[in-house]
N, C-alpha and C. Protein backbone atom coordinates (compact mmCIF):
# COMPACT_ATOMS: atom_id res chain seq x y z
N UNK A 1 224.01 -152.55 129.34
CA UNK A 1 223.57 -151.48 130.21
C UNK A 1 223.02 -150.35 129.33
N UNK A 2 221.54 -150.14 129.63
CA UNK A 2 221.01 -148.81 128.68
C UNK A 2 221.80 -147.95 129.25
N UNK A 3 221.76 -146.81 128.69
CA UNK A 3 222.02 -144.86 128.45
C UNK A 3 220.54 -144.17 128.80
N UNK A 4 220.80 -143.47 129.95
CA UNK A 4 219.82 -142.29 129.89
C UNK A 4 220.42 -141.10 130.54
N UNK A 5 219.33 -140.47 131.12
CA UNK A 5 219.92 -138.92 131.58
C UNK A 5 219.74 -138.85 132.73
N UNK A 6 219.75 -137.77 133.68
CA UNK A 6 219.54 -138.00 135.22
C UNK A 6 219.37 -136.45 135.80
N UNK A 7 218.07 -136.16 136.50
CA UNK A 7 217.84 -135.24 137.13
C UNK A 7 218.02 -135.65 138.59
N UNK A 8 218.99 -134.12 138.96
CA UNK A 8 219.08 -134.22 141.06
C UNK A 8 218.32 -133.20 141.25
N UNK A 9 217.53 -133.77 142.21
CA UNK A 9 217.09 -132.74 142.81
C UNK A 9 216.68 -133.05 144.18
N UNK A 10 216.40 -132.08 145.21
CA UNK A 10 216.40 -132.50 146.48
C UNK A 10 215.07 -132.58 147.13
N UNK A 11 215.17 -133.56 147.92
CA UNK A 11 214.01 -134.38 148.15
C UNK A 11 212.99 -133.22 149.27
N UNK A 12 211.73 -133.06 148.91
CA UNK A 12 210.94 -132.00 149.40
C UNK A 12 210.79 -132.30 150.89
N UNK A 13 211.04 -133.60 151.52
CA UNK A 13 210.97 -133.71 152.53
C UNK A 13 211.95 -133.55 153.81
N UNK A 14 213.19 -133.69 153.06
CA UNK A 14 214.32 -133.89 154.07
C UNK A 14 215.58 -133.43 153.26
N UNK A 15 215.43 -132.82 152.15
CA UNK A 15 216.14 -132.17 151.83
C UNK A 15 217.48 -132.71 151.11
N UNK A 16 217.61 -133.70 150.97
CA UNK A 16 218.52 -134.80 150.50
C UNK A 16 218.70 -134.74 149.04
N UNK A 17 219.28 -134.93 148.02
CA UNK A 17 219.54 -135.18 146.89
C UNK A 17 219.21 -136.08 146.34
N UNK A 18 217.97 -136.15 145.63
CA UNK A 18 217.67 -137.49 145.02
C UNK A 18 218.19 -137.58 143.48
N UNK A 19 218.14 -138.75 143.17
CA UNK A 19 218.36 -138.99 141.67
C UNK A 19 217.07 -139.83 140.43
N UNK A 20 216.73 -138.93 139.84
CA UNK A 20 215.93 -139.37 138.89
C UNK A 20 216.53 -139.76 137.25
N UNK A 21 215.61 -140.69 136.98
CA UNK A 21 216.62 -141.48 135.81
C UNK A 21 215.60 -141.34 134.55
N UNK A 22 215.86 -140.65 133.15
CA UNK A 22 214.88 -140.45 132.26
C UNK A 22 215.25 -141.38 131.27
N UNK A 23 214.31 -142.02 130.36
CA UNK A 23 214.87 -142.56 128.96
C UNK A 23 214.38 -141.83 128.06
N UNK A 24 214.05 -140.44 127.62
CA UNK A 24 213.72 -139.62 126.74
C UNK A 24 215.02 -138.80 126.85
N UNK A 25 214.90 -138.03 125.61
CA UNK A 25 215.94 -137.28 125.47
C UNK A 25 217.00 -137.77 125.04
N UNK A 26 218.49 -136.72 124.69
CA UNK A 26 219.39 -137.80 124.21
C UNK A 26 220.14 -139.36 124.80
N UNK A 27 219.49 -139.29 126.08
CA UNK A 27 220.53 -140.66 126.85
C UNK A 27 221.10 -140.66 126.80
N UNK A 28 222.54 -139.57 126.95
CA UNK A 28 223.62 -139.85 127.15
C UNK A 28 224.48 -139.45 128.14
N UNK A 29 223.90 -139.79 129.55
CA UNK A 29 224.20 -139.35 131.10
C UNK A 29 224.51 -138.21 131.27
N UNK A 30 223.76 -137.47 130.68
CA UNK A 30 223.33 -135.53 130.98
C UNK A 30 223.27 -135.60 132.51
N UNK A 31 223.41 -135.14 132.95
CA UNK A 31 223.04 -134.35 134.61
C UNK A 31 222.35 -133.10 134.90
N UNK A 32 220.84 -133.28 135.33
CA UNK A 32 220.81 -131.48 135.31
C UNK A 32 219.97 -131.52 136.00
N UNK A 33 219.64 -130.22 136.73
CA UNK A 33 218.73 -129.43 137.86
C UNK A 33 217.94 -129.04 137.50
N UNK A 34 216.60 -129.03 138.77
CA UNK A 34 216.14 -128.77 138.39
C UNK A 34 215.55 -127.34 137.43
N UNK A 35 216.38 -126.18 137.47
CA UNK A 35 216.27 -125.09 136.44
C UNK A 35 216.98 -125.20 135.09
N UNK A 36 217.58 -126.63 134.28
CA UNK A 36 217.79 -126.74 133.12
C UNK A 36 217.49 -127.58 132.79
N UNK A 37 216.80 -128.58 133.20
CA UNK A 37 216.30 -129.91 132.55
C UNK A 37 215.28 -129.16 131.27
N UNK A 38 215.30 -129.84 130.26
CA UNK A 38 214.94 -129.92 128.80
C UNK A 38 213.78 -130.07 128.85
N UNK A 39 212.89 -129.79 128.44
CA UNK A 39 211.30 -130.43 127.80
C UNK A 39 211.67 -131.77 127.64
N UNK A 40 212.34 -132.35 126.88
CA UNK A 40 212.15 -133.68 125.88
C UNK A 40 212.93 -134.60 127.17
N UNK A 41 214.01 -134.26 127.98
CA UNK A 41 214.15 -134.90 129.59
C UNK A 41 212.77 -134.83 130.05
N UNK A 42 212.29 -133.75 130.64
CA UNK A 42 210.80 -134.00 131.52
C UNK A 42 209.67 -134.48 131.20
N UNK A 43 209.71 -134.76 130.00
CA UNK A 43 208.87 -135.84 129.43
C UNK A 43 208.79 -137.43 129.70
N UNK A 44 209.70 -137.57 129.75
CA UNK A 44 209.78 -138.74 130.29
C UNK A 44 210.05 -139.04 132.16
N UNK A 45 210.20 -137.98 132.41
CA UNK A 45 210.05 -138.37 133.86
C UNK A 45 208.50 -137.75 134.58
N UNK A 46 208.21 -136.79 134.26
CA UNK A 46 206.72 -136.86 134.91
C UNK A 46 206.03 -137.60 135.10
N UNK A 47 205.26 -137.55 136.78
CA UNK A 47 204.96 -138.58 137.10
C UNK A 47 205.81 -140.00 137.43
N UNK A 48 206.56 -139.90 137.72
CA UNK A 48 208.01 -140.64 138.01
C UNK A 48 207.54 -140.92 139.88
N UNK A 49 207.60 -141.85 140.57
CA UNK A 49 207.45 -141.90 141.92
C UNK A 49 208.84 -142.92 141.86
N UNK A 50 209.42 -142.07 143.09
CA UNK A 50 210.54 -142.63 144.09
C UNK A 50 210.39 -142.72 145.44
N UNK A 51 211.02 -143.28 146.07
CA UNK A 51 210.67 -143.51 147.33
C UNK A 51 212.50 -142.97 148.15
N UNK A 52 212.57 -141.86 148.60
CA UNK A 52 213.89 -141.02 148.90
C UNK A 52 214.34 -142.22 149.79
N UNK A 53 215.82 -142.59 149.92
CA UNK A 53 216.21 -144.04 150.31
C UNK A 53 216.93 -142.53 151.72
N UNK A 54 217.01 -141.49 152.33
CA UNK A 54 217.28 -140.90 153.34
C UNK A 54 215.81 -140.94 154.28
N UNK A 55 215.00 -140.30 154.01
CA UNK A 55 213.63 -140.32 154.50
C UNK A 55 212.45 -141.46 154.47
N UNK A 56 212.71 -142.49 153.35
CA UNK A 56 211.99 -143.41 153.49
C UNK A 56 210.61 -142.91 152.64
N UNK A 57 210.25 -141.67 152.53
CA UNK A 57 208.75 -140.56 151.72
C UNK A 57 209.29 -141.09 150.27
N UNK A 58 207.93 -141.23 149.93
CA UNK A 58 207.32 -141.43 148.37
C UNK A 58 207.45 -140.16 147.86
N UNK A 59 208.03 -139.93 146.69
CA UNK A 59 208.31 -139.20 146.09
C UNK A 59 208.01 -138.97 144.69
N UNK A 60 206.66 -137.84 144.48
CA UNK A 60 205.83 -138.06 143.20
C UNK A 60 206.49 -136.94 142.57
N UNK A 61 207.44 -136.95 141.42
CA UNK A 61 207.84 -135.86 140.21
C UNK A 61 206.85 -135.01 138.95
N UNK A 62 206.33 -134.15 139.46
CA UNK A 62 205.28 -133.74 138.29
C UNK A 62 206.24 -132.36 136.86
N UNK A 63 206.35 -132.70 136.17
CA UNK A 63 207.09 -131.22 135.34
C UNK A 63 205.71 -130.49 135.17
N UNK A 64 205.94 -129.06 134.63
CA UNK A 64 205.41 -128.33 134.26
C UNK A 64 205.75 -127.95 132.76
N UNK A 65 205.49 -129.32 131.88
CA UNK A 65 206.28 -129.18 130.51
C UNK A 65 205.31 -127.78 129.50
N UNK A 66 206.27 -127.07 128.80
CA UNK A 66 205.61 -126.20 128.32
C UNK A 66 204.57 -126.56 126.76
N UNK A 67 203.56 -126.33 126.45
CA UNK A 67 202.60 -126.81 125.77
C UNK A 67 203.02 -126.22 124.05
N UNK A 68 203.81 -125.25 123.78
CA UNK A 68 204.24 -124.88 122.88
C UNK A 68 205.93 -125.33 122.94
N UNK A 69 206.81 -125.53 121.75
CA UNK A 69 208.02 -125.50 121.64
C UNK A 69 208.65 -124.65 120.87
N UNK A 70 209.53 -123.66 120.43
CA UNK A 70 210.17 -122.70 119.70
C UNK A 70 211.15 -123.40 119.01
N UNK A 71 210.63 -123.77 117.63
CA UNK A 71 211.29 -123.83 116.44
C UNK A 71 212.39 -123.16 115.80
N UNK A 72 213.13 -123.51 114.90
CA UNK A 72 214.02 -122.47 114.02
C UNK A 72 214.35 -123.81 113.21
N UNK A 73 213.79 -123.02 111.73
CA UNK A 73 214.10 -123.58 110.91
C UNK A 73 215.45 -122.75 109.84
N UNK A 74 215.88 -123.53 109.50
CA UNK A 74 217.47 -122.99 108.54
C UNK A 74 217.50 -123.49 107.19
N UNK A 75 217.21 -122.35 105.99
CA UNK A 75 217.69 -122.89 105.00
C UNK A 75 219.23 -123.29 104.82
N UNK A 76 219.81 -124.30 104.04
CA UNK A 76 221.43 -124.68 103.78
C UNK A 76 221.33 -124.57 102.33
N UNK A 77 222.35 -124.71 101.94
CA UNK A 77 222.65 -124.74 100.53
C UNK A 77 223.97 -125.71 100.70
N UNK A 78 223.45 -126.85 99.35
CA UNK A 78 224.90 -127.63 99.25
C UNK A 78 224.52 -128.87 100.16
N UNK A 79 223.74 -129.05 100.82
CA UNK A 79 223.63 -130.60 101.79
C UNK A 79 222.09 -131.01 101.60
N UNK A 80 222.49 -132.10 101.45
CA UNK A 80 221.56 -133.59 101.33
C UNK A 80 220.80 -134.20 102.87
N UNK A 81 220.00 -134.34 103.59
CA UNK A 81 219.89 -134.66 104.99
C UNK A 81 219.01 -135.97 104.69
N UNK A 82 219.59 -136.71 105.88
CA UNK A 82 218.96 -138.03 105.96
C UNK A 82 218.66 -138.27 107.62
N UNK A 83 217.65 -138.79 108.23
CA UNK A 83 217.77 -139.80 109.39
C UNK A 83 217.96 -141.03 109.49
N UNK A 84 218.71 -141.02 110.74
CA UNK A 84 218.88 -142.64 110.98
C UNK A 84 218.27 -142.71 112.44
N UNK A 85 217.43 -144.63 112.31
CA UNK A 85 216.32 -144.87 113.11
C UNK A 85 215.18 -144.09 112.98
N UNK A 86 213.93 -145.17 113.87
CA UNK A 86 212.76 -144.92 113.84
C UNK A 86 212.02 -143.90 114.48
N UNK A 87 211.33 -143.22 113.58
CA UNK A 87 210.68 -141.64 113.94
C UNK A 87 209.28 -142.36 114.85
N UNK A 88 209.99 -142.15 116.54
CA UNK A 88 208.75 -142.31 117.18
C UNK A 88 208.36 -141.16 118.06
N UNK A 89 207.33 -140.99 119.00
CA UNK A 89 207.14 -140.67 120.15
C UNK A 89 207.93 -139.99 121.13
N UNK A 90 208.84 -138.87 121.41
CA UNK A 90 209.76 -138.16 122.25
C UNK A 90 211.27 -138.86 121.63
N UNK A 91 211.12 -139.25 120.37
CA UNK A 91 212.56 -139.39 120.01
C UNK A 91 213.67 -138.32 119.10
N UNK A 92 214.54 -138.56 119.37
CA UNK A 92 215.82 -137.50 119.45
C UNK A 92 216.03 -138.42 118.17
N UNK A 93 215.89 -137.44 116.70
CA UNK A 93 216.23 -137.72 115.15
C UNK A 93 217.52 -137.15 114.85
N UNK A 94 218.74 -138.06 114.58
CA UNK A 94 219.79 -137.27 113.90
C UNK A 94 219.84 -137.06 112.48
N UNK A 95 220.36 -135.58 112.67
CA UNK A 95 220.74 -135.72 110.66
C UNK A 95 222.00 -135.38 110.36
N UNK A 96 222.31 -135.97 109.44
CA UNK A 96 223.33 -135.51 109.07
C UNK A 96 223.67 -135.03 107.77
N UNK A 97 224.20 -134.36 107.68
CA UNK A 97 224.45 -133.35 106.28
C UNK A 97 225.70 -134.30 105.36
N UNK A 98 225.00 -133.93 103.82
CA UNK A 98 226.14 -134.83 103.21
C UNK A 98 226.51 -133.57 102.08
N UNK A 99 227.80 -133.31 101.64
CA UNK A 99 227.97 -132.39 100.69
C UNK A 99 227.41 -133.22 99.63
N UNK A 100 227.26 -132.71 98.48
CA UNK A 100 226.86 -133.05 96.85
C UNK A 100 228.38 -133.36 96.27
């Protein structure tokens, strides 16, 4: 069974709670609304069509992802950083710090 994340939000027609299912982002069954879902979540669901299983209406998801992202970079002192897995396309890179 994959891992992803899941936006509720309620269906424009009838008002119901739908559930949308992302595979961007970290995948690890986040839950969030629509006023905190992530950039790197709404990336992968835009453009998402459901069909609300209360109303039976097609249901087209558009984000309004923002075109810039706000960085912060941190010098460390004392750690080594590495990734693990492949640097693709809306993927979530871990690092991890190793002392010397």
């Amino acid at each position: 069974m994959g891992m992803y994340d899941i936006l509720n939000a309620g269906c424009p027609s009838c008002g119901k709670e739908l559930e949308f299912q992302s595979k961007s982002g970290p995948c690890v069954m986040f839950s969030f609304k629509k006023d905190n879902l992530p950039p790197e979540v709404a990336i992968g669901l835009d453009g998402d069509i459901i069909r609300c299983q209360f109303c039976n209406k097609r249901i087209l998801l558009k984000c309004d992802i923002p075109k810039k992202v706000k960085i912060k970079l941190i010098v460390t002192k004392g750690l080594k950083f590495d990734y693990e897995g492949n640097i693709m396309r809306n993927t979530l890179i871990v690092l991890r710090g190793k002392k010397n």
